[in-house]
N, C-alpha and C. Protein backbone atom coordinates (compact mmCIF):
# COMPACT_ATOMS: atom_id res chain seq x y z
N UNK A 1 180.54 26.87 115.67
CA UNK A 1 179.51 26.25 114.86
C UNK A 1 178.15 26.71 115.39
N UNK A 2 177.49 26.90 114.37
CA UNK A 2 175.77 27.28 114.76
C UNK A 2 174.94 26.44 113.95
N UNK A 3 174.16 26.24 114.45
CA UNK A 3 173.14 24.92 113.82
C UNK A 3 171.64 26.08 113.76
N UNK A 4 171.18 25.83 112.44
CA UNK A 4 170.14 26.48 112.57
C UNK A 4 168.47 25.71 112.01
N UNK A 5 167.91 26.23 111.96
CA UNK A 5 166.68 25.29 111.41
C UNK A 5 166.65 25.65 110.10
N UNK A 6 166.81 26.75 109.12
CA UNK A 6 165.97 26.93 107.78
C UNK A 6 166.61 27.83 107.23
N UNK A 7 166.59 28.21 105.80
CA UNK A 7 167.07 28.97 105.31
C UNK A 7 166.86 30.36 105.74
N UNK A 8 165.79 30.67 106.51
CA UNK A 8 165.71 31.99 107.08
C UNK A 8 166.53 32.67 108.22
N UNK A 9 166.99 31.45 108.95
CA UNK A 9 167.68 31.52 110.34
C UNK A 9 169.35 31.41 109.48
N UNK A 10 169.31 30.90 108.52
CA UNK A 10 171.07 31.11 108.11
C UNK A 10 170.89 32.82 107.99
N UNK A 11 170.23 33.07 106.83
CA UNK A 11 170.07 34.67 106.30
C UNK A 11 170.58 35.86 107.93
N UNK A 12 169.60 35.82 108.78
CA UNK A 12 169.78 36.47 109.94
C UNK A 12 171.10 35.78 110.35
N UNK A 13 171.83 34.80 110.40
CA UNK A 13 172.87 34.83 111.17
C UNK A 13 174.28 34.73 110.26
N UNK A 14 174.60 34.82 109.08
CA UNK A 14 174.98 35.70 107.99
C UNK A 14 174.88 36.82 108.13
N UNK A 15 173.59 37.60 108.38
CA UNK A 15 173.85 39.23 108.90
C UNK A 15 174.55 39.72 109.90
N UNK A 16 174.53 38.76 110.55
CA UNK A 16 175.60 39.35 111.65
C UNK A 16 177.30 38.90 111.90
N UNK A 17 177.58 38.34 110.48
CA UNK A 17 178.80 38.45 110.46
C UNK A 17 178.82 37.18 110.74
N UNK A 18 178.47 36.16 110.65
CA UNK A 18 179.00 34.26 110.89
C UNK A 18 179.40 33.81 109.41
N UNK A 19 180.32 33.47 109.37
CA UNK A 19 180.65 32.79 108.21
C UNK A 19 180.12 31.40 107.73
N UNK A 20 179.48 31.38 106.15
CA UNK A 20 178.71 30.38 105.93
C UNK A 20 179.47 28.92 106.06
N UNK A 21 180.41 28.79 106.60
CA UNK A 21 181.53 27.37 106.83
C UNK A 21 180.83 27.28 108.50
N UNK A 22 180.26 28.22 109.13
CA UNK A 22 180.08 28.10 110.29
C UNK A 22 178.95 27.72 110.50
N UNK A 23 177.68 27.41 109.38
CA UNK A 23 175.84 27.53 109.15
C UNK A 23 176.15 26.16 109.11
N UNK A 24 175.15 25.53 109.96
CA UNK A 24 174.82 24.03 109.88
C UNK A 24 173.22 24.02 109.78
N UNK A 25 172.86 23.39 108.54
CA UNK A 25 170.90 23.60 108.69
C UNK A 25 171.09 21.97 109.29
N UNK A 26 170.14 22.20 110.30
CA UNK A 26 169.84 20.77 110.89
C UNK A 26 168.43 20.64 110.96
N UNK A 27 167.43 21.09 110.02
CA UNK A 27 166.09 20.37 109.79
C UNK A 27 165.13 20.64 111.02
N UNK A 28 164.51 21.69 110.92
CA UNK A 28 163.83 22.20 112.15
C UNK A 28 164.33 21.91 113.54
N UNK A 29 163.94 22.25 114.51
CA UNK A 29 163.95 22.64 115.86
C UNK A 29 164.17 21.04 116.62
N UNK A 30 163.88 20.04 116.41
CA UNK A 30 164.20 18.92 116.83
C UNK A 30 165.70 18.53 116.31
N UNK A 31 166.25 18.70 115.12
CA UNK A 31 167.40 18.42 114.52
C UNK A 31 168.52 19.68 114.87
N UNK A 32 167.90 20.87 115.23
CA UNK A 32 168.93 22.02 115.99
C UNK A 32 169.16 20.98 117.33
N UNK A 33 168.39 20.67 117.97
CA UNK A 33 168.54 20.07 119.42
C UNK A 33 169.17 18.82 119.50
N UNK A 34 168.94 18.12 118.46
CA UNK A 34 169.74 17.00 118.65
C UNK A 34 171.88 16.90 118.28
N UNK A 35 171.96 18.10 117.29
CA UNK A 35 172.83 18.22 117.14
C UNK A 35 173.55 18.99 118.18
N UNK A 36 172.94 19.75 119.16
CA UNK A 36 173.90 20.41 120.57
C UNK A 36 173.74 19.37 121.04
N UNK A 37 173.11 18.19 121.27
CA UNK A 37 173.22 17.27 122.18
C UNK A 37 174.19 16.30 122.35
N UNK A 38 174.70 16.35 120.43
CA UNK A 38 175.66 15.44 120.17
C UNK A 38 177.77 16.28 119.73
N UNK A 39 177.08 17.48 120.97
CA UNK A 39 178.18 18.78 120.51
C UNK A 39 178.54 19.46 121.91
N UNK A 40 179.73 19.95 121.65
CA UNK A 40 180.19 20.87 122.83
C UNK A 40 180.77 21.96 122.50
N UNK A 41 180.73 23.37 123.45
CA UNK A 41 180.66 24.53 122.46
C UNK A 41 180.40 25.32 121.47
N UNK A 42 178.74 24.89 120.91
CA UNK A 42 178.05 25.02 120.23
C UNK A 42 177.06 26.12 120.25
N UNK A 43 176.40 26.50 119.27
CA UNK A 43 175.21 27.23 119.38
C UNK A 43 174.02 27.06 118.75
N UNK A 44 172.75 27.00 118.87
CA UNK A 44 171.54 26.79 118.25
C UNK A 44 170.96 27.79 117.82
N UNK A 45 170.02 27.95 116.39
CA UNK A 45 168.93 29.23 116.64
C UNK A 45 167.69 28.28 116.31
N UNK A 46 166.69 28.85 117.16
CA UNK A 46 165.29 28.45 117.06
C UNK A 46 164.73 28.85 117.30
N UNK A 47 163.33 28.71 116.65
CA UNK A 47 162.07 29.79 117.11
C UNK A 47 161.47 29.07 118.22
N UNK A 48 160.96 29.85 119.16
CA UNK A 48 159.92 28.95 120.11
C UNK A 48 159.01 28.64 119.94
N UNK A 49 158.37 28.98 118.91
CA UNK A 49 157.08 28.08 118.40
C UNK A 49 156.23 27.29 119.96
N UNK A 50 155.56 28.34 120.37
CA UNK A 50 155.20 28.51 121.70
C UNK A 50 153.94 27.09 122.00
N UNK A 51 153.47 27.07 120.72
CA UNK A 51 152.23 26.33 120.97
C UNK A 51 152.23 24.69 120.30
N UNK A 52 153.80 24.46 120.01
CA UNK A 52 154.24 23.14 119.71
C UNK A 52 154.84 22.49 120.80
N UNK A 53 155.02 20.76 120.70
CA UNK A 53 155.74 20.32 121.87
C UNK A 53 157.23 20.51 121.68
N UNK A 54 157.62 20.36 122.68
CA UNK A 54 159.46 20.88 122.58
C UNK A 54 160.15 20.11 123.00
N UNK A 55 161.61 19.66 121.91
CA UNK A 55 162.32 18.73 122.57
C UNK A 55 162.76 18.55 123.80
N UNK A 56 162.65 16.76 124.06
CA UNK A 56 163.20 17.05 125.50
C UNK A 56 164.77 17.53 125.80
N UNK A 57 165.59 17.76 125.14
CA UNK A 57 167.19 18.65 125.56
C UNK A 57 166.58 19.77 125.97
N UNK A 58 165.53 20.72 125.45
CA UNK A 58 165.52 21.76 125.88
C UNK A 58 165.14 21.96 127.50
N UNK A 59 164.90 20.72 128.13
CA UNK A 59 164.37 20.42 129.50
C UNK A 59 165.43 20.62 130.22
N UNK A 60 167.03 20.50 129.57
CA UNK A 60 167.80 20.15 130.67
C UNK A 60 169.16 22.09 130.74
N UNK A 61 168.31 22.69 129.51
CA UNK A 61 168.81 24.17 129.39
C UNK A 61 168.52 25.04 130.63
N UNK A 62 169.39 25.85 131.07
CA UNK A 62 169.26 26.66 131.98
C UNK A 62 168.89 28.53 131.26
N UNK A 63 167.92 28.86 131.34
CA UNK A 63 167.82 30.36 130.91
C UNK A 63 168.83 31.15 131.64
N UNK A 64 169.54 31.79 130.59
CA UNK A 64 170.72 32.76 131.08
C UNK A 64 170.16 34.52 130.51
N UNK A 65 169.72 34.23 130.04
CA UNK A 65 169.05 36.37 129.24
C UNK A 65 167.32 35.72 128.77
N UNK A 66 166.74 37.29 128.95
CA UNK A 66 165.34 36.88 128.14
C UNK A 66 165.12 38.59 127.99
N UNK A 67 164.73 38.65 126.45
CA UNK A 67 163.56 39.55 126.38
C UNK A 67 162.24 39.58 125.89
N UNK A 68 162.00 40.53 125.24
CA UNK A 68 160.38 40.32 124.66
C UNK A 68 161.13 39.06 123.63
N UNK A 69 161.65 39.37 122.32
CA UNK A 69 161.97 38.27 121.41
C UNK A 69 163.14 37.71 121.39
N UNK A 70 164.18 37.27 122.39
CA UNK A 70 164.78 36.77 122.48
C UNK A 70 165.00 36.20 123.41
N UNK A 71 165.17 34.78 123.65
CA UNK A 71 165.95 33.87 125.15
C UNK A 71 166.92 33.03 124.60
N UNK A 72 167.97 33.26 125.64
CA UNK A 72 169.28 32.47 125.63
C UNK A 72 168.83 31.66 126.89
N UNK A 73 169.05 30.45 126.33
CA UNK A 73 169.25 28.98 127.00
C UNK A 73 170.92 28.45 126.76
N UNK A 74 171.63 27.64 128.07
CA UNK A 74 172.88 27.56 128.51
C UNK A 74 172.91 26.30 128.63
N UNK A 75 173.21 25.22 128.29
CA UNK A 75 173.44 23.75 128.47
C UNK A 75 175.10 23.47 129.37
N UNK A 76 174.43 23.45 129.90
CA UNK A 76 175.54 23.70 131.20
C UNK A 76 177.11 22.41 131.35
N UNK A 77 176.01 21.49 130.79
CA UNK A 77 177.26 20.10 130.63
C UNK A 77 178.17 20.14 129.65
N UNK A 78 177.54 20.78 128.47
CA UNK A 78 178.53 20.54 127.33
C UNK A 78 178.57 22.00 126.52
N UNK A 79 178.38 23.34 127.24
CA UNK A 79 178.62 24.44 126.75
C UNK A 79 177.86 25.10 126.00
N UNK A 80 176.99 24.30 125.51
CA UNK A 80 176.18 24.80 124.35
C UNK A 80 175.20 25.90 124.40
N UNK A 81 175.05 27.15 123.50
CA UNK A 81 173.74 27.71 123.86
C UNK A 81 173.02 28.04 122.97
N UNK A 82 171.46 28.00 123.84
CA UNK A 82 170.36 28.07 122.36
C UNK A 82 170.07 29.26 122.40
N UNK A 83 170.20 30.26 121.22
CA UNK A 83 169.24 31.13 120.68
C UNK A 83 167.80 31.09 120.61
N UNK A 84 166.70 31.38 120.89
CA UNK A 84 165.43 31.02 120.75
C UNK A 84 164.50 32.50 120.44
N UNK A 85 163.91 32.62 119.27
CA UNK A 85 163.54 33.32 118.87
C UNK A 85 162.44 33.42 119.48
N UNK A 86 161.52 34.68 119.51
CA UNK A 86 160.05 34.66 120.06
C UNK A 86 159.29 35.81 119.37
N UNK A 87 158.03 35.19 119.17
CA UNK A 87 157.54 33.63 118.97
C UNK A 87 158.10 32.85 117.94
N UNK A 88 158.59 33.71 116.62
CA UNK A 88 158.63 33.00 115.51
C UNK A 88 160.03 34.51 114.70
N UNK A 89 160.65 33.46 113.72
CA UNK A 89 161.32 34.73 112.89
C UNK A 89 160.82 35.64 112.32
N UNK A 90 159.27 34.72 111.76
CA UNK A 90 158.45 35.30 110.78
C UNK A 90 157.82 36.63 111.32
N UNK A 91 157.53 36.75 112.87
CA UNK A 91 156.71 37.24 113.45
C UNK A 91 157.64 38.85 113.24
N UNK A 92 158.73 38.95 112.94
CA UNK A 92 159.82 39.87 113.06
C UNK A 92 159.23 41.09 112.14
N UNK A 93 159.50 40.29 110.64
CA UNK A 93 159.42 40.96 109.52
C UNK A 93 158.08 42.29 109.44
């Protein structure tokens, strides 16, 4: 299961081969986070939206990869990991 924020973040993760039985929109970046919180073996995508406040779950993620636009965050208790876009999807195009 992948939980994503918006119809833009299904599109990109549809491209890479996830099946739409597998797309959960959970309502921006607070509702991606709350649903790994209430999940195990999960995955998130979100933008980091650098200059907003950020849920507190993301406090308790461990960074496992980073590049220029991408960081993987590892929730270590219950498996979960966040995708986190940088800065933004939009910023991609």
């Amino acid at each position: 299961m992948i939980f994503v924020e918006c119809r833009s973040d299904e599109v990109l993760v549809r491209s890479l081969g996830i099946p739409r039985r597998e797309v959960v929109h959970a309502s921006g970046k607070s509702g991606v986070c709350r649903r790994l919180e209430r999940s195990r073996g999960s995955k998130g995508l979100v933008d980091e939206d650098p200059h907003s406040a950020q849920p507190p779950y993301t406090r308790s993620l461990v960074l496992v990869a980073a590049t220029n636009d991408v960081k993987i965050l590892r929730d270590p208790r219950r498996g979960n990991y966040l995708i986190v876009l940088c800065p933004r999807l939009e910023e991609w195009y």
